[in-house]
Structure formats: C-alpha cells, structure tokens
PDB file of N, CA and C in Angstrom:
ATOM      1  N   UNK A   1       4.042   7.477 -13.876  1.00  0.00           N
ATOM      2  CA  UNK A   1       4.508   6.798 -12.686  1.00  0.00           C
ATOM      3  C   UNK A   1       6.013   6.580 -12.800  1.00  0.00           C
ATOM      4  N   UNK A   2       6.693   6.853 -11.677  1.00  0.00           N
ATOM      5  CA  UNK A   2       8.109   6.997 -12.048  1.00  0.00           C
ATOM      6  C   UNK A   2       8.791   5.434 -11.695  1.00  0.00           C
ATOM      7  N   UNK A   3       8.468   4.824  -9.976  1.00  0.00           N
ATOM      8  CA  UNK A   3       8.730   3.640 -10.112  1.00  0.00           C
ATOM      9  C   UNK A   3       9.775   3.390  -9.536  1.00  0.00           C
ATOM     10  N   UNK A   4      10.413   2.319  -8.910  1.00  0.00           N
ATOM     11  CA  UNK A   4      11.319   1.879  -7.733  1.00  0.00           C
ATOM     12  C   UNK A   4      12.203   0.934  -8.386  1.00  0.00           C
ATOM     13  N   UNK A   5      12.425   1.086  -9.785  1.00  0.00           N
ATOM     14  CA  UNK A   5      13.492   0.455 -11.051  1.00  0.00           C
ATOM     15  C   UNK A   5      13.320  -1.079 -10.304  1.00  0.00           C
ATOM     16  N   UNK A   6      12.828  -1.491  -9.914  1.00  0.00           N
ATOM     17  CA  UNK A   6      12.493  -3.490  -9.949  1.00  0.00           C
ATOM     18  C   UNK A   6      12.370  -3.836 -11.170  1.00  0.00           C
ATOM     19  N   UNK A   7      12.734  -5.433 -11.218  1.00  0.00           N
ATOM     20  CA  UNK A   7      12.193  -5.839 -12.140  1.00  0.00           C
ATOM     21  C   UNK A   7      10.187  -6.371 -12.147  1.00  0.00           C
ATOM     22  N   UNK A   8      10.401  -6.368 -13.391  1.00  0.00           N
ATOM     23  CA  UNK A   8       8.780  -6.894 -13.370  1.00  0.00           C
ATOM     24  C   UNK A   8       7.659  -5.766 -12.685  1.00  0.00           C
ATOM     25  N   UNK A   9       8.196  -4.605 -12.294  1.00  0.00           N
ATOM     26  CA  UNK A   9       7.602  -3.924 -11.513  1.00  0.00           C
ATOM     27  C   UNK A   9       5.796  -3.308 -12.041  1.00  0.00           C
ATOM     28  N   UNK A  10       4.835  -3.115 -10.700  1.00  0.00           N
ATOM     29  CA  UNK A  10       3.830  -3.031 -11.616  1.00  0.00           C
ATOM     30  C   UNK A  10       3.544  -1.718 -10.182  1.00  0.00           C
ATOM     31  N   UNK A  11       2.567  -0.734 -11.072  1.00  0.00           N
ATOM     32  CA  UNK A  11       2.300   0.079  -9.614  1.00  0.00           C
ATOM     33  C   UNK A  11       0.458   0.333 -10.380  1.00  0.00           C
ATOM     34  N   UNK A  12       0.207   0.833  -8.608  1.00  0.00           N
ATOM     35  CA  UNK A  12      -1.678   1.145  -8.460  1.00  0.00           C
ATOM     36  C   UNK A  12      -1.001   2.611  -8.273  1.00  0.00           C
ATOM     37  N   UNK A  13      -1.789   3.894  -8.652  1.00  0.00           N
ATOM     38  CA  UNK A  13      -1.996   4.794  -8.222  1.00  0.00           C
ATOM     39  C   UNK A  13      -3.072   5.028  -7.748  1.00  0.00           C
ATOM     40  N   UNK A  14      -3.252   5.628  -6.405  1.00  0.00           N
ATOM     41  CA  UNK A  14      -3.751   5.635  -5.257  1.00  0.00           C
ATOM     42  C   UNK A  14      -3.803   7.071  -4.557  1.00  0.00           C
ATOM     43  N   UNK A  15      -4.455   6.895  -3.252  1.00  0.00           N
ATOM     44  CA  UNK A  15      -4.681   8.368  -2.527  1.00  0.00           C
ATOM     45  C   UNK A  15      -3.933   7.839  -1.089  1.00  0.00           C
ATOM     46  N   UNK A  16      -3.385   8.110  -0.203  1.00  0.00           N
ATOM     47  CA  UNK A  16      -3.418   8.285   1.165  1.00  0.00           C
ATOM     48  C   UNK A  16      -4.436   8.404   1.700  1.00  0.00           C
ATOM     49  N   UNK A  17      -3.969   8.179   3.320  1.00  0.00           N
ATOM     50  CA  UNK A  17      -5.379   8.725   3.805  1.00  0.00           C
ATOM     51  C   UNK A  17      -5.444  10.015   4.279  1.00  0.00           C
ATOM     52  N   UNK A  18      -4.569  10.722   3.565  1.00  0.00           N
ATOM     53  CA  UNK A  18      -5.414  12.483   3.974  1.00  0.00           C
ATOM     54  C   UNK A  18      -5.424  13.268   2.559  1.00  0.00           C
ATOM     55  N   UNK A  19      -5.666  12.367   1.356  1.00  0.00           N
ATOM     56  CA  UNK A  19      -5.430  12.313   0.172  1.00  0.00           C
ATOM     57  C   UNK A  19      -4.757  12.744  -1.171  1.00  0.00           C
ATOM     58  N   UNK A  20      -3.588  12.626  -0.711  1.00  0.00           N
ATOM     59  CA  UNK A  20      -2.257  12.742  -1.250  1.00  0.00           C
ATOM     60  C   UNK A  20      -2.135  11.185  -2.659  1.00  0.00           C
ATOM     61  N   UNK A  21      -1.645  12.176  -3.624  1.00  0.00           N
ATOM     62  CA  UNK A  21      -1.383  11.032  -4.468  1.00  0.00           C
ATOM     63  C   UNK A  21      -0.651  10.060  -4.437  1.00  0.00           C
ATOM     64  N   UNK A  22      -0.704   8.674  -3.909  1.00  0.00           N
ATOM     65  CA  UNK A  22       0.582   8.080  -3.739  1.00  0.00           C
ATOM     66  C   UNK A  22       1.084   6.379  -4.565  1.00  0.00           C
ATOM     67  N   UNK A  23       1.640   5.991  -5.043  1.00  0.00           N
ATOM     68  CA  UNK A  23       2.343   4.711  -5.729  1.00  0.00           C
ATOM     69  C   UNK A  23       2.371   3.581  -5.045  1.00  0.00           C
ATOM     70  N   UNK A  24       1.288   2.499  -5.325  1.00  0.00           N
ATOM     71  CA  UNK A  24       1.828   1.173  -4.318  1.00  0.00           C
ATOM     72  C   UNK A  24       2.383   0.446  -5.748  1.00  0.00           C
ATOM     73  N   UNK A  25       3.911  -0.301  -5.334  1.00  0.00           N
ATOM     74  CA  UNK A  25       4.398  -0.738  -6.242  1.00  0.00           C
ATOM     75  C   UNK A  25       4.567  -1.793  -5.602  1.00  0.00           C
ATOM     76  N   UNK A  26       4.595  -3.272  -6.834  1.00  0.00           N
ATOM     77  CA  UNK A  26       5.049  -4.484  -6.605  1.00  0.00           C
ATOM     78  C   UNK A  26       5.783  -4.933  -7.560  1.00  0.00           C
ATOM     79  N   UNK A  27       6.419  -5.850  -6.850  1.00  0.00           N
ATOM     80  CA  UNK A  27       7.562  -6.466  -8.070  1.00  0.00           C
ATOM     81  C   UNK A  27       8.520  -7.312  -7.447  1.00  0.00           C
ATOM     82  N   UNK A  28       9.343  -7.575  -8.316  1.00  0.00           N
ATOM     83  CA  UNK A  28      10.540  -9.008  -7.805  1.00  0.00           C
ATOM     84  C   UNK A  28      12.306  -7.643  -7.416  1.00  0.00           C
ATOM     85  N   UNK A  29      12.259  -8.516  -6.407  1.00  0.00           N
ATOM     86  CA  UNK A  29      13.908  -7.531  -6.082  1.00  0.00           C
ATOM     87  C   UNK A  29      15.141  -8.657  -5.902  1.00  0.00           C
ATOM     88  N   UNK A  30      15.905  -8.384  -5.464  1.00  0.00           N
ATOM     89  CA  UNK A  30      17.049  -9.642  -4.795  1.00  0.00           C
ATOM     90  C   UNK A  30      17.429  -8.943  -3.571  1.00  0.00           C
ATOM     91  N   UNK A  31      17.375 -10.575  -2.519  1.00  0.00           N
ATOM     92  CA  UNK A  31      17.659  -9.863  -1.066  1.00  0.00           C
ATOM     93  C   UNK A  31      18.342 -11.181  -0.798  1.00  0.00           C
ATOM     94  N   UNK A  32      19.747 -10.515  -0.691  1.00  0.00           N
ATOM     95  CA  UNK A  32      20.906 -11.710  -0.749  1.00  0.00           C
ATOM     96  C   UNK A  32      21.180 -12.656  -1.049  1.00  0.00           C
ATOM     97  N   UNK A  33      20.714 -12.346  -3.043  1.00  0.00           N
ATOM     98  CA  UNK A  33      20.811 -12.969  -4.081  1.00  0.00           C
ATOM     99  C   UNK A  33      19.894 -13.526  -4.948  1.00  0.00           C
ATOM    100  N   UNK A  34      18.651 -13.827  -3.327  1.00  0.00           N
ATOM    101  CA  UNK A  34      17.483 -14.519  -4.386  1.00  0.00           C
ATOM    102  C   UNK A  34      15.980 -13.904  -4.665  1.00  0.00           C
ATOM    103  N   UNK A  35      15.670 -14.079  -5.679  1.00  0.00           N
ATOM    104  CA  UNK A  35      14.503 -12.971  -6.335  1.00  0.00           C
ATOM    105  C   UNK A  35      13.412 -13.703  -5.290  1.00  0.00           C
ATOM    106  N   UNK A  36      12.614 -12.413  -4.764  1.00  0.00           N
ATOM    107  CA  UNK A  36      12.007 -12.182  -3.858  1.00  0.00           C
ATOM    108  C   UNK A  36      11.026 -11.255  -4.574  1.00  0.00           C
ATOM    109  N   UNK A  37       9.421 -11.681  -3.950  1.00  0.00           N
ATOM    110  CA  UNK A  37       8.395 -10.098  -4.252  1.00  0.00           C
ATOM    111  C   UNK A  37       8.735  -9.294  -3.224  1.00  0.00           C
ATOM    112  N   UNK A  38       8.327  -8.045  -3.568  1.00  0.00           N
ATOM    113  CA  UNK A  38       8.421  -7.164  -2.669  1.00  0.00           C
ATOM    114  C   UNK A  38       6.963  -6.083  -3.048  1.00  0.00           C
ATOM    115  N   UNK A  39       6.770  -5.379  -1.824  1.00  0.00           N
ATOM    116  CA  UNK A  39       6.318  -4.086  -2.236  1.00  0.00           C
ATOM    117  C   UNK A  39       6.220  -2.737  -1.425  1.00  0.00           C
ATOM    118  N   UNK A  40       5.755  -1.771  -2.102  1.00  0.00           N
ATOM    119  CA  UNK A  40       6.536  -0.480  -1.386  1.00  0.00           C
ATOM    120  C   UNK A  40       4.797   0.439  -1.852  1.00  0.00           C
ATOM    121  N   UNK A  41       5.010   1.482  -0.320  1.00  0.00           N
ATOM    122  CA  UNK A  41       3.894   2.451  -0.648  1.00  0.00           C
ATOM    123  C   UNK A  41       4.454   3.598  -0.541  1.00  0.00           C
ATOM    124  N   UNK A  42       4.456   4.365  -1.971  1.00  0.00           N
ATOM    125  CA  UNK A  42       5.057   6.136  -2.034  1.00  0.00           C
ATOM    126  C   UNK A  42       6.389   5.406  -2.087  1.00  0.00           C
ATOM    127  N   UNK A  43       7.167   6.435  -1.177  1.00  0.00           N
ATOM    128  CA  UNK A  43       8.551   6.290  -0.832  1.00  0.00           C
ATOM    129  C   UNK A  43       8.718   5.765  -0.024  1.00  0.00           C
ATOM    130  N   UNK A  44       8.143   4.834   0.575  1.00  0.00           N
ATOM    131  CA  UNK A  44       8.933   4.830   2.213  1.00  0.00           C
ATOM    132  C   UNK A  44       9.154   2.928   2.186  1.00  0.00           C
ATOM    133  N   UNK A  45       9.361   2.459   3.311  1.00  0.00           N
ATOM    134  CA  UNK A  45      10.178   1.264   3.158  1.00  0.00           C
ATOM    135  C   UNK A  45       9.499   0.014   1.996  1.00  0.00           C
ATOM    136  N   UNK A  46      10.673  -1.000   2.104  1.00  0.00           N
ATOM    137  CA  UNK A  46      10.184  -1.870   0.815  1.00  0.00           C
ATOM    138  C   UNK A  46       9.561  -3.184   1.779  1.00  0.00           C
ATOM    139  N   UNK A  47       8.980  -3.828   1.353  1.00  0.00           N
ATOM    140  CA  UNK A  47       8.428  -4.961   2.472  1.00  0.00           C
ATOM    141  C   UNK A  47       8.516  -6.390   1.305  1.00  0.00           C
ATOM    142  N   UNK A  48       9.124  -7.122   2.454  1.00  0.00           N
ATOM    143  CA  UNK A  48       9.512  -8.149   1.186  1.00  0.00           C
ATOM    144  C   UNK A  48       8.518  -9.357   1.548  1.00  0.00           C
ATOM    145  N   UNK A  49       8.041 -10.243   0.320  1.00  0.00           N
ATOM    146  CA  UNK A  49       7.004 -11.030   0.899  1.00  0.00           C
ATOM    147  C   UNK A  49       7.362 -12.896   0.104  1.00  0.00           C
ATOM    148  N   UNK A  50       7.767 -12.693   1.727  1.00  0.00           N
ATOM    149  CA  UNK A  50       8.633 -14.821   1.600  1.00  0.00           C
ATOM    150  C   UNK A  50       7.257 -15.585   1.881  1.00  0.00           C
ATOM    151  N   UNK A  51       7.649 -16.877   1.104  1.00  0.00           N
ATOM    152  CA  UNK A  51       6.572 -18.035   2.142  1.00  0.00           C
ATOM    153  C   UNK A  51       4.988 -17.512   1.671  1.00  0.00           C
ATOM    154  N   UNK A  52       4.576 -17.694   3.199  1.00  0.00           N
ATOM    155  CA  UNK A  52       3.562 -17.797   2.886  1.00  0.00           C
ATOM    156  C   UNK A  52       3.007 -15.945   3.100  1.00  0.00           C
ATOM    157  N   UNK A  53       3.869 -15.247   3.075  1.00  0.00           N
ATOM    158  CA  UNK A  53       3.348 -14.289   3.783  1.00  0.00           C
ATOM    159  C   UNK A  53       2.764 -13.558   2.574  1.00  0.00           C
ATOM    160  N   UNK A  54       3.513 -13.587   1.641  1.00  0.00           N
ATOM    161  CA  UNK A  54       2.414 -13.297  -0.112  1.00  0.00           C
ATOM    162  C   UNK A  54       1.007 -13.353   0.231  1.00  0.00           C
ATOM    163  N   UNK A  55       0.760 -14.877   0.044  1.00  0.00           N
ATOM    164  CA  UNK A  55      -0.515 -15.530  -0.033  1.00  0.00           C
ATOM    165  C   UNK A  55      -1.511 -14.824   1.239  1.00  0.00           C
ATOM    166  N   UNK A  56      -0.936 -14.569   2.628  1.00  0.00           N
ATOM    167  CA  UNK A  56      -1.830 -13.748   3.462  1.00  0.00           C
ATOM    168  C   UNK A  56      -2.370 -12.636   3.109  1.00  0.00           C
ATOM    169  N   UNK A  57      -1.401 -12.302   2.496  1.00  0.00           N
ATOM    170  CA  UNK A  57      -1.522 -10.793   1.998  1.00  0.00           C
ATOM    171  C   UNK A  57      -2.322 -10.277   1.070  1.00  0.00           C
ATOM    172  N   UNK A  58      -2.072 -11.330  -0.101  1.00  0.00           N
ATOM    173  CA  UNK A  58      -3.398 -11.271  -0.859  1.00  0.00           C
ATOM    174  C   UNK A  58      -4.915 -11.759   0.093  1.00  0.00           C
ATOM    175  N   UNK A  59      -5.225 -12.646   0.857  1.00  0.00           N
ATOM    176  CA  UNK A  59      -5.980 -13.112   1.236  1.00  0.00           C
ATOM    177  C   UNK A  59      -6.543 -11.855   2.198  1.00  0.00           C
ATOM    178  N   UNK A  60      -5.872 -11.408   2.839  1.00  0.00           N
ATOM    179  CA  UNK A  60      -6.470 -10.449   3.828  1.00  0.00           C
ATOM    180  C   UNK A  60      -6.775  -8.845   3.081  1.00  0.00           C
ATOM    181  N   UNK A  61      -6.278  -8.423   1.829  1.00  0.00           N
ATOM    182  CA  UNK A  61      -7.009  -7.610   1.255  1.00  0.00           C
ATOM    183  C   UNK A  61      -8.235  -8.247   0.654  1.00  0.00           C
ATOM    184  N   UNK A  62      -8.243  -9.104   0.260  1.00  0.00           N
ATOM    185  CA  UNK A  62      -9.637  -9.508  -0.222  1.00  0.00           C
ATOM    186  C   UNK A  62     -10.706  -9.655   0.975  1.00  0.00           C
ATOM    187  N   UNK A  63     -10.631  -9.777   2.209  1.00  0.00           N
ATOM    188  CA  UNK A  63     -11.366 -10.109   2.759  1.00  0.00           C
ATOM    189  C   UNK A  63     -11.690  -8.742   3.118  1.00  0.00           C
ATOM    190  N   UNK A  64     -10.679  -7.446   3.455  1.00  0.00           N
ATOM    191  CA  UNK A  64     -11.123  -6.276   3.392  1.00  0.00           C
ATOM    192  C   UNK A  64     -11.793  -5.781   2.502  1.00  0.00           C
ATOM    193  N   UNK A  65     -11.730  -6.302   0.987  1.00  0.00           N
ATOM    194  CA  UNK A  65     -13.009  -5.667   0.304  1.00  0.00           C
ATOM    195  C   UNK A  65     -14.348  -6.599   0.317  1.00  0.00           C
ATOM    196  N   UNK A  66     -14.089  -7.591   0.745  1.00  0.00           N
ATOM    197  CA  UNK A  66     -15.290  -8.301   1.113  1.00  0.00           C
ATOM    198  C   UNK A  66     -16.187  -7.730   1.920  1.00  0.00           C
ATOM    199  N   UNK A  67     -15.338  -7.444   3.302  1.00  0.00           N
ATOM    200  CA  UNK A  67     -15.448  -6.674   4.230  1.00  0.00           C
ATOM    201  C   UNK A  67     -16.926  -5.039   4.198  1.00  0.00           C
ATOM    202  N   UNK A  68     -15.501  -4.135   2.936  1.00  0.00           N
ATOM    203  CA  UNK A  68     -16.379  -2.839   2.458  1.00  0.00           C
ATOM    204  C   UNK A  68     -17.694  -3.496   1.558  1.00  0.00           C
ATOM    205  N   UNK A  69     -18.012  -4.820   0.866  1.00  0.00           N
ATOM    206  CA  UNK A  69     -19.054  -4.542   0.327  1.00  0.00           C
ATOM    207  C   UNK A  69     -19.841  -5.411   0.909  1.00  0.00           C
ATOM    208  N   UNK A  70     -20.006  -5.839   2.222  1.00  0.00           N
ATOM    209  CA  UNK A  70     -20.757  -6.438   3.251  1.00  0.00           C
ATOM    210  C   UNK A  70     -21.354  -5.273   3.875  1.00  0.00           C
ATOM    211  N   UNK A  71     -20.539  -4.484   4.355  1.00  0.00           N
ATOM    212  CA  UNK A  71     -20.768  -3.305   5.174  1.00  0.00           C
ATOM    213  C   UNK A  71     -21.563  -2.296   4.314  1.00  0.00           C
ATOM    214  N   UNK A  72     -21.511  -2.136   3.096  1.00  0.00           N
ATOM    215  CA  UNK A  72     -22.229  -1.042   2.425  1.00  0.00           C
ATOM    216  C   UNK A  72     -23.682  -1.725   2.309  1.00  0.00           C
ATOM    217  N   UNK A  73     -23.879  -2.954   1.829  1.00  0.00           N
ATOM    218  CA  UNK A  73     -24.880  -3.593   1.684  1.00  0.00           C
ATOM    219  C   UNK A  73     -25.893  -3.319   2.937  1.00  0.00           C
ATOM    220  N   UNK A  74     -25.164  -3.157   4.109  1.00  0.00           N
ATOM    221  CA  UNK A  74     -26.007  -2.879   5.512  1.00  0.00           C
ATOM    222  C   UNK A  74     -25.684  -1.661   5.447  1.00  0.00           C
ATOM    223  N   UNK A  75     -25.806  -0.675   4.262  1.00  0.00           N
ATOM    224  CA  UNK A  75     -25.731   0.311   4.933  1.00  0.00           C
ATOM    225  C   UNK A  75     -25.183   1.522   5.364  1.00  0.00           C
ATOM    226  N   UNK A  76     -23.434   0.460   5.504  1.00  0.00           N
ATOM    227  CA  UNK A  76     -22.453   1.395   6.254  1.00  0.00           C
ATOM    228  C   UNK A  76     -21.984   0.970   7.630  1.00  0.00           C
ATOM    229  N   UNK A  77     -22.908   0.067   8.060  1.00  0.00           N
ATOM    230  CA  UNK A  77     -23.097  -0.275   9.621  1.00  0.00           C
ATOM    231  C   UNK A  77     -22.260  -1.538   9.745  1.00  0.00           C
ATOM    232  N   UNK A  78     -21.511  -1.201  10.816  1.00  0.00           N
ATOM    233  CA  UNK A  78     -20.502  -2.446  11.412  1.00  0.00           C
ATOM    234  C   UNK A  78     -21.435  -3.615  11.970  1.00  0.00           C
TER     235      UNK A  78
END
C-alpha cells in the first residue's frame, strides 16, 4: 500500500464497485494549522471529518452493516 504520506495514516484495501482494487485511507492531516481526521478513497478527493461529523460517520457505516446482516438473515430481501 503506497499511501497519502499523513500522519498516523492507516488504509483498508478494498474493491470498487466495478471491482477495481482500491485504498480507503484514514488519518490526521492539518487544514489551516490544526490536526484534523481526514479520509480519502483511491486517489480522488480528501474529506475532512470536524465535530461531530466523525462520529456520524462511524455510526452510519455500522448501521450499513447492520443493515447487510439483517437483510441476509431474510434472505436478501429488503
């Protein structure tokens, strides 16, 4: 994994969705001065996460895998 030189940086290797190998990286950056998380998928923009918007973020992937193993349990069925 090559990596987006952050500090603290940590990455998932992953697929796209037309399944291409791709890097979700997280880590601490500085955005006009003060260390901030951030994170980035592949190459493309960095998304920085203030406040509370972290904590959503974690919260709403979890509820998406909550989500996939509700849905498999039925099945598959929405």
């Amino acid at each position: 994994m090559t990596g987006r030189g952050w500090r603290l940086e940590r990455q998932v290797r992953t697929l796209d969705t037309v399944g291409r190998i791709v890097d979700v990286t997280a880590g601490l950056i500085r955005d006009s001065g003060v260390l901030v998380v951030a994170v980035g998928i592949g190459q493309g923009p960095t998304a920085i996460l203030r406040g509370g918007a972290l904590a959503d973020l974690v919260t709403n992937l979890q509820h998406a895998q909550d989500d996939v193993v509700r849905l498999e349990q039925r099945g598959g069925r929405a």
